[in-house]
Structure formats: C-alpha cells, structure tokens
Protein backbone atom coordinates (compact mmCIF):
# COMPACT_ATOMS: atom_id res chain seq x y z
CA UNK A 1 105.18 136.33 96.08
CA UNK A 2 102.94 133.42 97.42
CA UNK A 3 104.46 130.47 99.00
CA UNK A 4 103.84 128.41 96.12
CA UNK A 5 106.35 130.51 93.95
CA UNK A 6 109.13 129.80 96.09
CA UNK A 7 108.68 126.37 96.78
CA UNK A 8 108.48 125.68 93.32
CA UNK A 9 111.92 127.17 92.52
CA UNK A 10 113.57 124.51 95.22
CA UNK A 11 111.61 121.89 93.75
CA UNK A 12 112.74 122.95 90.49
CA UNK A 13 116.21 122.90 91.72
CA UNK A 14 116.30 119.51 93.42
CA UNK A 15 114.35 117.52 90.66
CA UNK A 16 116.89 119.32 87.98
CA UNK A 17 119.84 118.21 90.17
CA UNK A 18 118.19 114.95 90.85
CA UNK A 19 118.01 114.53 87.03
CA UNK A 20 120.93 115.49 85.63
CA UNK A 21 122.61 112.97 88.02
CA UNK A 22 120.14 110.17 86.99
CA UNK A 23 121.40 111.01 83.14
CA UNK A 24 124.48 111.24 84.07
CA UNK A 25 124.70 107.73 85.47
CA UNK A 26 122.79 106.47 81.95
CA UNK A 27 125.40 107.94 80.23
CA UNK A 28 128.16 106.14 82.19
CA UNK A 29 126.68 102.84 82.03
CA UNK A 30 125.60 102.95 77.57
CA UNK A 31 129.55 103.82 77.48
CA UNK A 32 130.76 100.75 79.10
CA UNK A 33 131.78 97.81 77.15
CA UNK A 34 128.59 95.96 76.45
CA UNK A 35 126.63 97.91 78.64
CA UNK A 36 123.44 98.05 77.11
CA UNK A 37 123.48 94.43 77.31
CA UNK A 38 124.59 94.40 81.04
CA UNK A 39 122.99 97.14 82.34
CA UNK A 40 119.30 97.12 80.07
CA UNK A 41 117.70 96.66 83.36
CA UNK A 42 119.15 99.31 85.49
CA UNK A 43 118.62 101.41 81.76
CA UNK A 44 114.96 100.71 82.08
CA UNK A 45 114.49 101.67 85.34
CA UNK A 46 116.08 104.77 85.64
CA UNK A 47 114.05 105.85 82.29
CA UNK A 48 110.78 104.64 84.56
CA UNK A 49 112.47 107.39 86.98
CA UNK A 50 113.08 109.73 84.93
CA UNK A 51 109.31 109.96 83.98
CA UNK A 52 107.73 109.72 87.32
CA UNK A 53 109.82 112.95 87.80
CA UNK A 54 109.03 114.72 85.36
CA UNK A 55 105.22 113.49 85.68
CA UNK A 56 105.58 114.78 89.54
CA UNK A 57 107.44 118.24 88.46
CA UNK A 58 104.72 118.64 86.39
CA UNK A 59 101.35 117.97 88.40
CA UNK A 60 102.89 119.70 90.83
CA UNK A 61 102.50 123.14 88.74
CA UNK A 62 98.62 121.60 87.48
CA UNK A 63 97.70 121.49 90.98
CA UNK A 64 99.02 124.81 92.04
CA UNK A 65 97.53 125.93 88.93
CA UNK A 66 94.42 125.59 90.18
CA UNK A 67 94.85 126.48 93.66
CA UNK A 68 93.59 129.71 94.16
CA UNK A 69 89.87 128.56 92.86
CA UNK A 70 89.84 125.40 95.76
CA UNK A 71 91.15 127.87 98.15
CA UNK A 72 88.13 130.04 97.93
CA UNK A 73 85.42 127.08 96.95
CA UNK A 74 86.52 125.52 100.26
CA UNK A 75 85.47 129.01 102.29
CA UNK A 76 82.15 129.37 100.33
CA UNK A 77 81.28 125.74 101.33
CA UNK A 78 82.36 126.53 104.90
CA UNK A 79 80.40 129.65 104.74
CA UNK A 80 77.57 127.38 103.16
CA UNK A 81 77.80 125.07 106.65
CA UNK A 82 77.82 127.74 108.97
C-alpha cells in the first residue's frame, strides 16, 4: 500500500468524527426553543464548515488522484535539466 492509502483512512476518520460532532451540535441548537431564530448565525456557519470539509475531503482524493502522473513528469523534467 502507498502512503497515500493510509493517510487517507485517518483523514477519513478525523473529518467523519469532526463531522458528525459539527451535526451533532446543529441538531442540539434547531431543538432548542426558538433556536433557529437564536442560533441562525452559528446555523450558517457551521453549514459554511461543513462544506469546506467536505470540499477539503474531497480535493484531497483529486489531488492524490493524480499523483502518480506529477510524480514521474517532475523526474522527466529533471532528467530534461540535467
């Protein structure tokens, strides 16, 4: 296995964890007593969290995708130099 497959599965891990605790607090503050009025701020910004998360799990994997093909560009260019 390369060392991309394992570091994906502890990123995978901690943005999972780190999202089901973000939803988790959502859900506590739509059940309070007027808390969509109250907390529509907080609301919004954890919703602007939860997508840069899942837009950062997610380019993570398109970068890696691609890795293997810059990996061995960036030797033929070095070969090119020298």
């Amino acid at each position: 296995m390369y060392v991309f497959e394992y570091s994906s599965i502890l990123l995978a891990v901690v943005l999972g964890h780190s999202i089901v605790l973000l939803l988790d607090k959502v859900t506590y503050a739509i059940t309070q007593k007027n808390g969509l009025r109250l907390y529509w701020f907080e609301l919004l910004l954890a919703f602007n969290l939860l997508n840069m998360q899942l837009f950062g799990f997610f380019s993570v994997f398109n970068q890696a995708s691609n890795i293997k093909n810059r990996i061995f560009e960036f030797f033929r260019t070095i070969r090119r130099i020298f």
